[in-house]
Structures are given as C-alpha cells and as structure tokens.
N, C-alpha and C. Protein backbone atom coordinates (compact mmCIF):
# COMPACT_ATOMS: atom_id res chain seq x y z
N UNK A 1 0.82 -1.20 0.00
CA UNK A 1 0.00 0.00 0.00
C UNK A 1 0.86 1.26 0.00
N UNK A 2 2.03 1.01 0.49
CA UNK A 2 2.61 2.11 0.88
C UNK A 2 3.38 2.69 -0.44
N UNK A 3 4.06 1.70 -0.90
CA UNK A 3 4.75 1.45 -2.32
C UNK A 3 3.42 2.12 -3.69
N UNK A 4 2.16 1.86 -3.44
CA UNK A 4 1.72 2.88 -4.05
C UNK A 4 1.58 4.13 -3.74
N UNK A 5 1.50 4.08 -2.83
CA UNK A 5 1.13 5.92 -2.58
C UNK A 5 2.09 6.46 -2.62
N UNK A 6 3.46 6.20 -2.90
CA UNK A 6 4.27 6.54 -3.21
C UNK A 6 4.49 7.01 -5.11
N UNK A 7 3.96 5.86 -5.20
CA UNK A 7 4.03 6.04 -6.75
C UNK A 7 2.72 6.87 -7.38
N UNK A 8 1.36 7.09 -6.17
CA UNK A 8 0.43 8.16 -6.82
C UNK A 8 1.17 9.27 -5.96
N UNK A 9 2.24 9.65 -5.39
CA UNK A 9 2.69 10.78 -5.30
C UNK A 9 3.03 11.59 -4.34
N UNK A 10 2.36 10.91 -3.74
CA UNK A 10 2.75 11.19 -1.50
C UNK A 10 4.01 10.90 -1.47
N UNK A 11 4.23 12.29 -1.23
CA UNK A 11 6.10 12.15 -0.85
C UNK A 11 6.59 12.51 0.73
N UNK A 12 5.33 12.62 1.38
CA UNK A 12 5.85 12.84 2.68
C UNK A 12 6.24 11.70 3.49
N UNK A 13 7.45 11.56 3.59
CA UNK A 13 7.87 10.36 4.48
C UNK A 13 7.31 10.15 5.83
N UNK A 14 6.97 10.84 6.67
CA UNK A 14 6.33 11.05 7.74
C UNK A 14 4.99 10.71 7.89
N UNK A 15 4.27 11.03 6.60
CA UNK A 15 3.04 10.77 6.39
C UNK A 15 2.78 9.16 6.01
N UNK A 16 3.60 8.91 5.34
CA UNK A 16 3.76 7.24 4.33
C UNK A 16 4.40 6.18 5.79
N UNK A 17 5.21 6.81 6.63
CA UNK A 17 5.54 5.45 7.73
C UNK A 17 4.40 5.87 8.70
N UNK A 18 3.58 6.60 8.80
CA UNK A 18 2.24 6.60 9.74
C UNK A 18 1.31 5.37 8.98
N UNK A 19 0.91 5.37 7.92
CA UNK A 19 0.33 4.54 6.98
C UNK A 19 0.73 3.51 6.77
N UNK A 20 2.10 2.89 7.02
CA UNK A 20 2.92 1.61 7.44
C UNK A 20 2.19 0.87 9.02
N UNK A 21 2.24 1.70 9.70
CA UNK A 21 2.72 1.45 10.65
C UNK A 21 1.22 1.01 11.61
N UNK A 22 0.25 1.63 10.63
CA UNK A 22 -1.45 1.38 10.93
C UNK A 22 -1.78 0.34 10.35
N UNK A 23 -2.47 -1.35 11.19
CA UNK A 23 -2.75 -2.46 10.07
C UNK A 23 -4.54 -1.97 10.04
N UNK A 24 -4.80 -1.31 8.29
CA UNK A 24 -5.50 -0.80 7.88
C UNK A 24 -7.11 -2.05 8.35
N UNK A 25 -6.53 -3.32 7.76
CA UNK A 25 -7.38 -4.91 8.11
C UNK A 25 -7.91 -4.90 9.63
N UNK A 26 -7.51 -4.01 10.50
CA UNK A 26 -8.18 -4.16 11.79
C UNK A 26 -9.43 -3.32 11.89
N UNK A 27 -9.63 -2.33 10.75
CA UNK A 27 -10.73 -1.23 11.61
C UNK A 27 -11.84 -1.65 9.96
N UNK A 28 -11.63 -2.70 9.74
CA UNK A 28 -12.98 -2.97 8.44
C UNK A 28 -13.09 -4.42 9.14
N UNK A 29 -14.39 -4.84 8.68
CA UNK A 29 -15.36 -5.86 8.86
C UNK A 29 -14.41 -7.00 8.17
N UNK A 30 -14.52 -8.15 9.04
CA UNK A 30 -13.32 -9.45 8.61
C UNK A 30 -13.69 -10.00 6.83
N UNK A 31 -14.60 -9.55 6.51
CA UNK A 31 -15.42 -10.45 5.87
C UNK A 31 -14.73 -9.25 4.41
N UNK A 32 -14.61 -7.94 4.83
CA UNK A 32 -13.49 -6.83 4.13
C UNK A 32 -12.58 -7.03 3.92
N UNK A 33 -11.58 -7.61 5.04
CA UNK A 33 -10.28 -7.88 5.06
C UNK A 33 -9.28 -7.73 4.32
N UNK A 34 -9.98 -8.93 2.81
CA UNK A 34 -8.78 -8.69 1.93
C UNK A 34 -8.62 -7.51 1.11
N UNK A 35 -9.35 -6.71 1.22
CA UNK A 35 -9.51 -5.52 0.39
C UNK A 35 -9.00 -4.37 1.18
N UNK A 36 -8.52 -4.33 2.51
CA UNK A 36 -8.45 -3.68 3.00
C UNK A 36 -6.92 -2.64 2.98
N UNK A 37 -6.38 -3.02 2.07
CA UNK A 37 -5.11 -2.36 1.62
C UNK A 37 -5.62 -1.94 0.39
N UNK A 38 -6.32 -2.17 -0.19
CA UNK A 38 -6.84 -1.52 -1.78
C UNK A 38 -7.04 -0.19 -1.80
N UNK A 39 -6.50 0.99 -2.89
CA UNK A 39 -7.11 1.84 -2.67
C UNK A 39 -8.09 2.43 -3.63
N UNK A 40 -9.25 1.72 -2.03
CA UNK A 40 -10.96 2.00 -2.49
C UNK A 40 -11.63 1.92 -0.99
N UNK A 41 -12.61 3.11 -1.27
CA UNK A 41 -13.34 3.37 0.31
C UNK A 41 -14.34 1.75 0.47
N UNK A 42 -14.47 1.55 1.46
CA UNK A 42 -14.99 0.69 2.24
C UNK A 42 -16.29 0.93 3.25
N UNK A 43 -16.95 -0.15 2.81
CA UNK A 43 -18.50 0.51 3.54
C UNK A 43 -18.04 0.04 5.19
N UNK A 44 -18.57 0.71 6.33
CA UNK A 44 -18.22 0.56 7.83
C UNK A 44 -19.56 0.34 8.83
N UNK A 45 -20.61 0.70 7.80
CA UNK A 45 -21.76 0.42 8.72
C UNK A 45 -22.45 1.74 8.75
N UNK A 46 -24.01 1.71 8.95
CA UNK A 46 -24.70 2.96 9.14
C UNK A 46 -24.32 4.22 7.99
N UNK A 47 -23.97 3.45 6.68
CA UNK A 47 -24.10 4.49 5.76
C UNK A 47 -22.74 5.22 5.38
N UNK A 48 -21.72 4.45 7.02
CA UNK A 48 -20.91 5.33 6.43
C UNK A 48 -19.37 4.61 5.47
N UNK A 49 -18.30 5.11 5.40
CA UNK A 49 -17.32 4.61 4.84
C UNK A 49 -15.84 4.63 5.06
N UNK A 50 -15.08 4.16 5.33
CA UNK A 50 -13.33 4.55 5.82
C UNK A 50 -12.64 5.14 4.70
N UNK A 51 -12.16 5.81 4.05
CA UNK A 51 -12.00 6.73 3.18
C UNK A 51 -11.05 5.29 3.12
N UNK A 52 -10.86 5.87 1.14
CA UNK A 52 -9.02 5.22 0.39
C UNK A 52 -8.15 5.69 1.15
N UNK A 53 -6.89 4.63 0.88
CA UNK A 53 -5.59 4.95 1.61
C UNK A 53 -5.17 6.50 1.02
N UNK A 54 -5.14 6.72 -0.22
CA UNK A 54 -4.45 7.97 -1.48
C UNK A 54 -5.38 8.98 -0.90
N UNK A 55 -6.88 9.12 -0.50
CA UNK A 55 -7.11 10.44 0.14
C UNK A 55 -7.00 10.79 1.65
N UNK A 56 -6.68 9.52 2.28
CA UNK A 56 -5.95 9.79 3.65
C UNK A 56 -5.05 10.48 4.07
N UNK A 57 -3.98 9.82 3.19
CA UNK A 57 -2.20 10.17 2.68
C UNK A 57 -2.54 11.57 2.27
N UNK A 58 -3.35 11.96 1.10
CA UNK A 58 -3.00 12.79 0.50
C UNK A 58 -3.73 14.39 1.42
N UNK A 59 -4.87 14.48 2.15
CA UNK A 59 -5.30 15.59 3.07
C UNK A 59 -4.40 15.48 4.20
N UNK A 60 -3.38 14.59 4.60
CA UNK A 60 -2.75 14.96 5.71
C UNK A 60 -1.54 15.46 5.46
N UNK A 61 -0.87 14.97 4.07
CA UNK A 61 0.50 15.55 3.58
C UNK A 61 -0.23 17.05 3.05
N UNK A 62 -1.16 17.62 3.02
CA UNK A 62 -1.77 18.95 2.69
C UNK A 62 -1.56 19.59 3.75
N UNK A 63 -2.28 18.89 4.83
CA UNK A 63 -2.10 19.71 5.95
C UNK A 63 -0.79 19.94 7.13
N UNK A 64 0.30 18.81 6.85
CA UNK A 64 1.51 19.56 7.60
C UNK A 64 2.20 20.22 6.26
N UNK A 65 2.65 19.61 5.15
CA UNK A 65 3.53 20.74 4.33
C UNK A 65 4.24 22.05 5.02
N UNK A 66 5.31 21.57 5.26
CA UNK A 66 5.90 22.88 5.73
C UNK A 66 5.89 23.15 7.53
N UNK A 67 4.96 22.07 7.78
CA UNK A 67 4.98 21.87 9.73
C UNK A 67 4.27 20.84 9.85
N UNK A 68 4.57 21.15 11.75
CA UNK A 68 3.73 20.04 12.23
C UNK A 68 2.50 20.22 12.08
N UNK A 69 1.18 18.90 12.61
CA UNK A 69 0.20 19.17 12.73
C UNK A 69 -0.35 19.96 14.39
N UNK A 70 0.64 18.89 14.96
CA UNK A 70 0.40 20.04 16.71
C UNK A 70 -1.08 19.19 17.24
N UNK A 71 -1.86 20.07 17.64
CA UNK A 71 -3.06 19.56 18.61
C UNK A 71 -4.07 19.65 17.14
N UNK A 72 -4.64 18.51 16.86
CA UNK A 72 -5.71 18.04 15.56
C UNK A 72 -6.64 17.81 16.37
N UNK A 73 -8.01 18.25 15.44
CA UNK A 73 -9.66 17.83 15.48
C UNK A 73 -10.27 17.21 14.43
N UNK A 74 -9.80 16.11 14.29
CA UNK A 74 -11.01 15.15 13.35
C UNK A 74 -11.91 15.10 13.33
N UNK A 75 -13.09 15.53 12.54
CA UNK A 75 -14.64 15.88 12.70
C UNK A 75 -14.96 14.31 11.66
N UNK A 76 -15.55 13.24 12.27
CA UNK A 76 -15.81 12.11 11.50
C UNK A 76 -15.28 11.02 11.95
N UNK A 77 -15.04 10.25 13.43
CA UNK A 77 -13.67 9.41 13.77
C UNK A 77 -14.33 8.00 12.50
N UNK A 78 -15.53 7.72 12.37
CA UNK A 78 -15.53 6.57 11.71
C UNK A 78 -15.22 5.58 12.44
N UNK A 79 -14.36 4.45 11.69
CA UNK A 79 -14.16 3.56 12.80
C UNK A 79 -12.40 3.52 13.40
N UNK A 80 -12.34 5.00 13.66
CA UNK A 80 -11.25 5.11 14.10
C UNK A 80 -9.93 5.03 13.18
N UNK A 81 -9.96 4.58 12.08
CA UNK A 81 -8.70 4.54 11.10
C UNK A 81 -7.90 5.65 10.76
N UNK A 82 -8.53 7.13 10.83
CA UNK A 82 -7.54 7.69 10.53
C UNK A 82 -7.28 8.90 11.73
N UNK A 83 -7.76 8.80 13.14
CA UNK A 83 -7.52 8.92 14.13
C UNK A 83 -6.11 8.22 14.82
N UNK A 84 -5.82 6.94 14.21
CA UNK A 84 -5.12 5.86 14.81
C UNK A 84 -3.39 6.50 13.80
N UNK A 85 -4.28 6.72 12.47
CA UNK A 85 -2.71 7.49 11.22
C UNK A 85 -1.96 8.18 11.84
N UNK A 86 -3.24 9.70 12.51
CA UNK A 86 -2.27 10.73 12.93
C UNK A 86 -1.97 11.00 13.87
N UNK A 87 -2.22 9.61 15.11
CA UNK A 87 -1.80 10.03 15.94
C UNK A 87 -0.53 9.69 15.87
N UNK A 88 0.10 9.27 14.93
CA UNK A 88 1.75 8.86 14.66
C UNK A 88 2.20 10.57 14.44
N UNK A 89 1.39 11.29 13.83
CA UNK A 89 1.89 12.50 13.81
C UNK A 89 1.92 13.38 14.41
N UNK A 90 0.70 13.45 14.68
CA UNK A 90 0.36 14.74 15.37
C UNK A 90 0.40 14.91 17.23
N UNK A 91 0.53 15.68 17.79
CA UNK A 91 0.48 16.00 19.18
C UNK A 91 -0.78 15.35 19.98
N UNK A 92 -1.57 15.78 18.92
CA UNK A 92 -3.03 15.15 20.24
C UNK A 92 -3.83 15.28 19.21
N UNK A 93 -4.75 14.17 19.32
CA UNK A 93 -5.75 13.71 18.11
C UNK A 93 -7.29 13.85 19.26
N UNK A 94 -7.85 14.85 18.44
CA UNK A 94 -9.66 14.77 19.32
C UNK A 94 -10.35 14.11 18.21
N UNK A 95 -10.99 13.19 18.12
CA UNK A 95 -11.67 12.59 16.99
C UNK A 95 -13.25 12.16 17.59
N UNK A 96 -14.27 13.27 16.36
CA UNK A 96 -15.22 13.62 17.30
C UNK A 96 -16.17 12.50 15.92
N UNK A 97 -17.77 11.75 16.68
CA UNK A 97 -18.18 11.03 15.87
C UNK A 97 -19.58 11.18 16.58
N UNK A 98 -20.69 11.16 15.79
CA UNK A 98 -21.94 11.86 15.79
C UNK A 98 -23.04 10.42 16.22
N UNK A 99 -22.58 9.26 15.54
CA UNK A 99 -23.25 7.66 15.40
C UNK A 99 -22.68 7.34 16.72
N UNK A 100 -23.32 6.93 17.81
CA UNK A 100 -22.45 6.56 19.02
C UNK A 100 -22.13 4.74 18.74
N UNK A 101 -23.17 3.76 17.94
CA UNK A 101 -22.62 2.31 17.79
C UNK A 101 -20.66 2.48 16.89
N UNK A 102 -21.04 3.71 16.24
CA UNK A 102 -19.67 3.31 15.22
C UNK A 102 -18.48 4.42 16.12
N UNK A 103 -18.89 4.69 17.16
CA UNK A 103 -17.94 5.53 17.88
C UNK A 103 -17.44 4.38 19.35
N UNK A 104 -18.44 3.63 19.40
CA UNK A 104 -18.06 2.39 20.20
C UNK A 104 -17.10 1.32 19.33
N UNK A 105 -17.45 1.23 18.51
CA UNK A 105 -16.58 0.40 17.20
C UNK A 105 -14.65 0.90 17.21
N UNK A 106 -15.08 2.48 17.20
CA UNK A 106 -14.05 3.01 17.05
C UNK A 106 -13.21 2.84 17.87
N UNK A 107 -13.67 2.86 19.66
CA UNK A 107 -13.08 2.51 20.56
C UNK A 107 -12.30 1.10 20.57
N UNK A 108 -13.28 0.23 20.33
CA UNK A 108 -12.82 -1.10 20.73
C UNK A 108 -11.48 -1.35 19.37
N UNK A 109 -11.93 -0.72 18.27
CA UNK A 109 -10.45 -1.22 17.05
C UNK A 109 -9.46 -0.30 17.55
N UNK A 110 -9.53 0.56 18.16
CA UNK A 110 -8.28 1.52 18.99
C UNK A 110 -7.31 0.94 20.03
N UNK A 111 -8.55 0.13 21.04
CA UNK A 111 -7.78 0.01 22.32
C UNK A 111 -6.41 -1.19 21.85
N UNK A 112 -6.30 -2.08 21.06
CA UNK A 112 -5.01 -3.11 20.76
C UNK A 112 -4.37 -1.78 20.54
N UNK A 113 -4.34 -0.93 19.88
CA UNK A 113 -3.18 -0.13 19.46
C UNK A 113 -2.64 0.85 20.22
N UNK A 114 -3.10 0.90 21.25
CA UNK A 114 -2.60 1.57 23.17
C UNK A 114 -1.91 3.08 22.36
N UNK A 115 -2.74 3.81 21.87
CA UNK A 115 -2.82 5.31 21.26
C UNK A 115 -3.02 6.25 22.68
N UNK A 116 -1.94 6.83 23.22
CA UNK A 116 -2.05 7.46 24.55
C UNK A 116 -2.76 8.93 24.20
N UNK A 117 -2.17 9.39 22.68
CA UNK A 117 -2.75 10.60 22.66
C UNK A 117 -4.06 11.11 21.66
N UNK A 118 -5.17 9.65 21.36
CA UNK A 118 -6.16 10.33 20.70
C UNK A 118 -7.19 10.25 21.76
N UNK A 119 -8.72 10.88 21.46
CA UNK A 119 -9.29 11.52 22.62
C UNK A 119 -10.60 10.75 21.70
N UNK A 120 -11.23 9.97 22.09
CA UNK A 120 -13.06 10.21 20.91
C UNK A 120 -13.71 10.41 22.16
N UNK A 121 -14.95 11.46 21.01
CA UNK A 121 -15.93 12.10 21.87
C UNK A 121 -16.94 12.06 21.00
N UNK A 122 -18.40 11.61 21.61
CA UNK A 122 -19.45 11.46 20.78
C UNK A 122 -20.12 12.81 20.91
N UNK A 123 -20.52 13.73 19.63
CA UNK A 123 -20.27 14.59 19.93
C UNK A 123 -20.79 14.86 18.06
N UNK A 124 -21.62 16.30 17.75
CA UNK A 124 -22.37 16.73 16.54
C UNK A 124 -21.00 17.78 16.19
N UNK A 125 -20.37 17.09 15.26
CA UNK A 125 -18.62 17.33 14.58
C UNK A 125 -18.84 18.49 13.99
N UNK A 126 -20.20 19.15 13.55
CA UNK A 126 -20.11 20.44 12.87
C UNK A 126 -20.28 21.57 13.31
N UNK A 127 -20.08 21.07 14.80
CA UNK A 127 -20.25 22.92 15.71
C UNK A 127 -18.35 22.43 16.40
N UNK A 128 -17.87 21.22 15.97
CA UNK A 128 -16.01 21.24 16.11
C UNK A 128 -16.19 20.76 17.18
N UNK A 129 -15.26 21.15 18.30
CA UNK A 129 -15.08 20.87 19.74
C UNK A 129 -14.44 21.74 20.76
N UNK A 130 -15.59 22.77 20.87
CA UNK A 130 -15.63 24.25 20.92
C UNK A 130 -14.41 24.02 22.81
N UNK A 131 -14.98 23.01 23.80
CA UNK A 131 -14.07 22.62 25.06
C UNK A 131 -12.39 22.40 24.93
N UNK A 132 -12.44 22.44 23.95
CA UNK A 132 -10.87 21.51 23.11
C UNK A 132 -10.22 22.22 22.55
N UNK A 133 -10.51 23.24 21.83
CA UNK A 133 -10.22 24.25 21.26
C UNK A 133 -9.38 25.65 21.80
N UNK A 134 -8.23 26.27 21.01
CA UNK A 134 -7.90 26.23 19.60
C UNK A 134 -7.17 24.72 18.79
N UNK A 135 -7.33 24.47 17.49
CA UNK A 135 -6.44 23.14 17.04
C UNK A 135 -5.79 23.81 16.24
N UNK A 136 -4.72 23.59 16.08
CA UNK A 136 -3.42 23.73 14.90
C UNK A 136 -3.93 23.07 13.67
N UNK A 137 -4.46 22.10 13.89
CA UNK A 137 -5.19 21.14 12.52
C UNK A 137 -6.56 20.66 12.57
N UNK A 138 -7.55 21.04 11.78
CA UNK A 138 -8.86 19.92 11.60
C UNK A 138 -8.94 19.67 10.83
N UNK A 139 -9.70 18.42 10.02
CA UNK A 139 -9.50 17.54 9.29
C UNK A 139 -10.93 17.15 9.24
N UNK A 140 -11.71 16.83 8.26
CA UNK A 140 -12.89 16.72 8.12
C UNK A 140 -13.21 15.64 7.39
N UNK A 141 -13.98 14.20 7.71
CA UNK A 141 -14.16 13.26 6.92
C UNK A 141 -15.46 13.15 6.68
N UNK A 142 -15.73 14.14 6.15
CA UNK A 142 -17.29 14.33 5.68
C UNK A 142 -17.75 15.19 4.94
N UNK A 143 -18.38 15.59 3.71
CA UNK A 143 -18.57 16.69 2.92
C UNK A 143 -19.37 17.84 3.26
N UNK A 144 -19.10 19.05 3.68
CA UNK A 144 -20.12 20.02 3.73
C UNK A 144 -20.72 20.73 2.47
N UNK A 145 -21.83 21.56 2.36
CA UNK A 145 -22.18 22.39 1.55
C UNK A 145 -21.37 23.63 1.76
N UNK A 146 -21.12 23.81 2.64
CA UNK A 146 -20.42 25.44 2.61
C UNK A 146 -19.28 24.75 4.23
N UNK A 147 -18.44 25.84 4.35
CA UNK A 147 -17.57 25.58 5.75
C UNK A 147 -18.33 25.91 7.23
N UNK A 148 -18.58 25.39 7.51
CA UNK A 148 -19.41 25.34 9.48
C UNK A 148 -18.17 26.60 9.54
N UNK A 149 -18.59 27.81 9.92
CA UNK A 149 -18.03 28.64 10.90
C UNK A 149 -17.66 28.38 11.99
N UNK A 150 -18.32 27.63 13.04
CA UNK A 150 -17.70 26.89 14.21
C UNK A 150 -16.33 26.27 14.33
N UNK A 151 -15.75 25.41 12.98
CA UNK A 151 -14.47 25.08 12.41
C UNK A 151 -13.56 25.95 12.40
N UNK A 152 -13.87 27.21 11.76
CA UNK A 152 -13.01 28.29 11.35
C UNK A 152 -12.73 28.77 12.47
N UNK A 153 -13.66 29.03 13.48
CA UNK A 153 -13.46 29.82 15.09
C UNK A 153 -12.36 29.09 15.79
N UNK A 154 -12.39 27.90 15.42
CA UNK A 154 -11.83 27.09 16.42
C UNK A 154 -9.99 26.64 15.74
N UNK A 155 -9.59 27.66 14.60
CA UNK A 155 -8.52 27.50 14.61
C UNK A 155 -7.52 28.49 15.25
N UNK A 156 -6.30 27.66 15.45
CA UNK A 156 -5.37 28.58 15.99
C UNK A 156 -4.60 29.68 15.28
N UNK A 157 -4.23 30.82 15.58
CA UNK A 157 -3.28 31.46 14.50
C UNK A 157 -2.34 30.55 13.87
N UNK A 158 -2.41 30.46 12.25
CA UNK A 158 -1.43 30.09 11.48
C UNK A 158 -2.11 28.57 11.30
N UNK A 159 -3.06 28.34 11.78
CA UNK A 159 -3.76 27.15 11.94
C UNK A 159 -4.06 26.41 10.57
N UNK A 160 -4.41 25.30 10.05
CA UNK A 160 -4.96 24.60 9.00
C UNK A 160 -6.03 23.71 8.92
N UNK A 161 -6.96 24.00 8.07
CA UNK A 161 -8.19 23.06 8.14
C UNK A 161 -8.89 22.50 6.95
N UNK A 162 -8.89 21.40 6.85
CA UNK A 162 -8.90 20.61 5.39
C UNK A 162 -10.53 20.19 5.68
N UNK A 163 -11.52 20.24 4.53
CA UNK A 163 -12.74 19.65 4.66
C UNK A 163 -12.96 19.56 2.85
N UNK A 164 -13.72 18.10 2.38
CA UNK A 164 -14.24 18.39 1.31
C UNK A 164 -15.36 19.26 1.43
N UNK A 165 -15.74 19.72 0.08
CA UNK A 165 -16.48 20.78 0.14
C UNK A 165 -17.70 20.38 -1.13
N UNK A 166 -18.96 20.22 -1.02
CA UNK A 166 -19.64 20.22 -2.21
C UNK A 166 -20.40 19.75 -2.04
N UNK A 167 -21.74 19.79 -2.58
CA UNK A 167 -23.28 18.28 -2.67
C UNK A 167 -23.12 17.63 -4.09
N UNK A 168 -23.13 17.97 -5.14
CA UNK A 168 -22.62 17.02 -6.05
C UNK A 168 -21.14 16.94 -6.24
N UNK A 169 -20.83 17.48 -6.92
CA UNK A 169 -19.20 17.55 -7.02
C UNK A 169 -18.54 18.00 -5.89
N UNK A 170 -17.83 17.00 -5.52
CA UNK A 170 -17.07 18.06 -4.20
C UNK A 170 -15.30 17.69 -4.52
N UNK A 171 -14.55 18.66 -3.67
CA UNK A 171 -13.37 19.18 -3.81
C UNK A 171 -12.68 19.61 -2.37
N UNK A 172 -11.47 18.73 -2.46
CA UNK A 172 -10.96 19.33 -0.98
C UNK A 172 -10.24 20.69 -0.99
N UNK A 173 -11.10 21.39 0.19
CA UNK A 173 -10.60 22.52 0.34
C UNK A 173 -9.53 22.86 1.63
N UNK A 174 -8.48 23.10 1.23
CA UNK A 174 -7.37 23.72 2.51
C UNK A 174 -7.76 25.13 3.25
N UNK A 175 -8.02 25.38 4.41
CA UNK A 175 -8.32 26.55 4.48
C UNK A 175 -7.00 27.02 6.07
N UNK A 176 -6.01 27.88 5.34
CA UNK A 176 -5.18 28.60 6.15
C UNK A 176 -6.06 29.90 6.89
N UNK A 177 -5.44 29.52 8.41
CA UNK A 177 -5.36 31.07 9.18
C UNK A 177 -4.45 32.01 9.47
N UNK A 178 -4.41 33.17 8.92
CA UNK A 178 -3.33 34.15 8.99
C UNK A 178 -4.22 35.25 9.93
N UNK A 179 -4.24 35.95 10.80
CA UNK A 179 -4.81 36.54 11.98
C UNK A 179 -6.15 36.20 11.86
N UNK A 180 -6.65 37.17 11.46
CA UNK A 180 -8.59 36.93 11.25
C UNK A 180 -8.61 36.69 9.70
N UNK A 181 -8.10 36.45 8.98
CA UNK A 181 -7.68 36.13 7.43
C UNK A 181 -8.12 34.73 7.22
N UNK A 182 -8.57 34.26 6.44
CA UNK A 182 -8.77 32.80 5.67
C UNK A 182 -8.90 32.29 4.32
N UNK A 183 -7.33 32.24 4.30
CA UNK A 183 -6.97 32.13 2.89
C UNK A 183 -7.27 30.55 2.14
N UNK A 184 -7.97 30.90 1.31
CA UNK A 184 -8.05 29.27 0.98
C UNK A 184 -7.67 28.58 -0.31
N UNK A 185 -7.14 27.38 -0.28
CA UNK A 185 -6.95 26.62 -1.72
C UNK A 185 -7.39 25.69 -1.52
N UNK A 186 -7.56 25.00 -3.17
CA UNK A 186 -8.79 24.43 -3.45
C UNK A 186 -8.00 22.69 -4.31
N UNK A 187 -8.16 21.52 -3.97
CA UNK A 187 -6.95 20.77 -4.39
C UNK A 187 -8.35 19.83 -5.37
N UNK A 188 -7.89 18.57 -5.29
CA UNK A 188 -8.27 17.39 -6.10
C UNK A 188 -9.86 17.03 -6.02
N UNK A 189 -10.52 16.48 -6.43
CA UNK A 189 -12.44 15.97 -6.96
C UNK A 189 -12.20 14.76 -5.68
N UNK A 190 -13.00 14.94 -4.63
CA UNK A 190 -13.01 13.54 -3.65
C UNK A 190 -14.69 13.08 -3.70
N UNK A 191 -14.94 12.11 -3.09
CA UNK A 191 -16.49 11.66 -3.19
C UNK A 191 -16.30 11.20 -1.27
N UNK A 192 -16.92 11.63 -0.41
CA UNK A 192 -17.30 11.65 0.82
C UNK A 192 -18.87 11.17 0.92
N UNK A 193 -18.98 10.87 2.50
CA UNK A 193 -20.37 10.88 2.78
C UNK A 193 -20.95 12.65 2.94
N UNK A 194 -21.78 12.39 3.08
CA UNK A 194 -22.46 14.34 3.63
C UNK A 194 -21.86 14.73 4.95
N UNK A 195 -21.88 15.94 5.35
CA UNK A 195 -21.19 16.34 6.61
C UNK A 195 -23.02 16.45 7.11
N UNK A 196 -23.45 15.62 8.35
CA UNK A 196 -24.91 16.13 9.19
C UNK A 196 -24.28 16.29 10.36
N UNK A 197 -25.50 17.10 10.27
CA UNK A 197 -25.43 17.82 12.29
C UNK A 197 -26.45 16.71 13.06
N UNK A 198 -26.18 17.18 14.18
CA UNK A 198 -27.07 16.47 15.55
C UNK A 198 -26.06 15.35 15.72
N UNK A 199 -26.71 14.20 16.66
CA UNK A 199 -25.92 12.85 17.11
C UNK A 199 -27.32 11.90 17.00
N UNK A 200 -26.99 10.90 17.03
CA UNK A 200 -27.58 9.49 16.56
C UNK A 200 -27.22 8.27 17.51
C-alpha cells in the first residue's frame, strides 16, 4: 500500500511510515479484510465509509507541508482509522463522531493499538469541539455544503483546516489562518459521505 502511494505521489515520508505502521485490516469488517489495503473506500456500517488509503495520505500531507500538525480535530472518527494514522503525527488527536454504535466500534479497534494521545468524543462534529479548542489542525471526513463557521473559530493562528467541500461535485478545500484572514486553496475531486449535524 505504501509502495503505491508513493508512486500516486505522496512524498511525505512522515506521512507514508504513519500509513505503514497502521494495520489498515483491523478497523474494516473481517469479511473486508482482503480488500483492505486496496485503494478503495470501504462501507463501515450505518451508511458510512473509511476513506481510500491515497485520500488519507494525501489531506494529511496537505495539511503539515511545511509543519507540524500540533493539537488536531477530526470531525468524523468513523471507525477510528484515521484517528489511529495521525496520531503517529500529530500532538493530540480529538476525533469527534456523531453515530455513538460506530464511535463504540471506534473505541474497541483503537484500544489493541494503546494510542495514549487520541481523545473520541461522541459529539455533533459540525459545531467542532468548541471545550478543546484552539487546534493547529482539523480535518474533516465528511462533505459540507459550505464551511461550518464553528471550524473556522476554532482554529489557531497560522492554523490549518482541510474539509471536502460540495453536494454534487465536491473538492478538498485547505483553508489557512493568517490573523482573522482565511486564505483558501482548493486541491483534487473527492467523493465523501455528507457532513450532518445532531448525534444518533
């Protein structure tokens, strides 16, 4: 897996031995298994999906470029898979999830991997994690129509926050903080579930 994402283009070494170092086959359904290095999203239950390895790799090498990630807010834990990536990277992983059966899921494929510094909290991911807050990084595994302002509030100066963006076509958007400034770029066509509010 790794040997491709190398060859679709992820050159962050840091990013590519986090993705080593996660056995992807633990957080999908046994009956998934062998597919579970493929890169192709995977259904997880209740609608939702564990993103491809290549858009994992590729929104997190977006978001350090040039630094660390520092204290991250994952809005989407899923079943924990890419909570488990960055916490190889990043300082402190909050990974917030709205479905409480697939946030229990998340727990139990976590605890073998004795992750001291990610945090899940069941918890409606599109008002962020206003207690937790400021993050150096959020990370969004879910598509919005427009950016939740709540996200944007909750970054730190110089901060970074990656979310696809769209209802039909969507597109990941990087969005930098420079004081009260929010400069944004606009990268590659992704296909996500919808970003919803409330908890379940």
């Amino acid at each position: 897996m790794v040997d491709r994402l190398r060859a679709q283009g992820i050159r962050d070494e840091k990013v590519l031995s986090a993705m080593a170092q996660i056995p992807r086959h633990q957080f999908v359904e046994e009956g998934l298994a062998y597919g579970a290095y493929d890169d192709t999203a995977l259904p997880i239950g209740f609608q939702q999906t564990i993103s491809q390895p290549f858009v994992v790799a590729r929104m997190i090498e977006l978001l350090r470029a040039g630094r660390e990630l520092g204290r991250t807010l994952e809005i989407g834990a899923g079943c924990g898979y890419q909570a488990a990536v960055l916490s190889k990277i990043a300082t402190d992983v909050y990974a917030v999830e709205r479905i409480r059966p697939l946030l229990d899921r998340a727990r139990n494929n976590l605890r073998p991997l004795r992750l001291p510094n990610v945090r899940l909290k069941y918890a409606d991911g599109s008002v962020g994690l206003p207690e937790a807050a400021p993050f150096d990084t959020i990370i969004v595994a879910a598509a919005a129509v427009g950016v939740p302002q709540a996200l944007k509030d909750q970054l730190a100066p110089g901060g970074r926050l990656m979310i696809p963006v769209g209802s039909g076509e969507q597109r990941l958007l990087l969005i930098e903080r420079q004081g009260n400034v929010f400069k944004e770029s606009w990268y590659e066509a992704v296909r996500f579930v919808p970003l919803l509010t409330g908890t379940e």
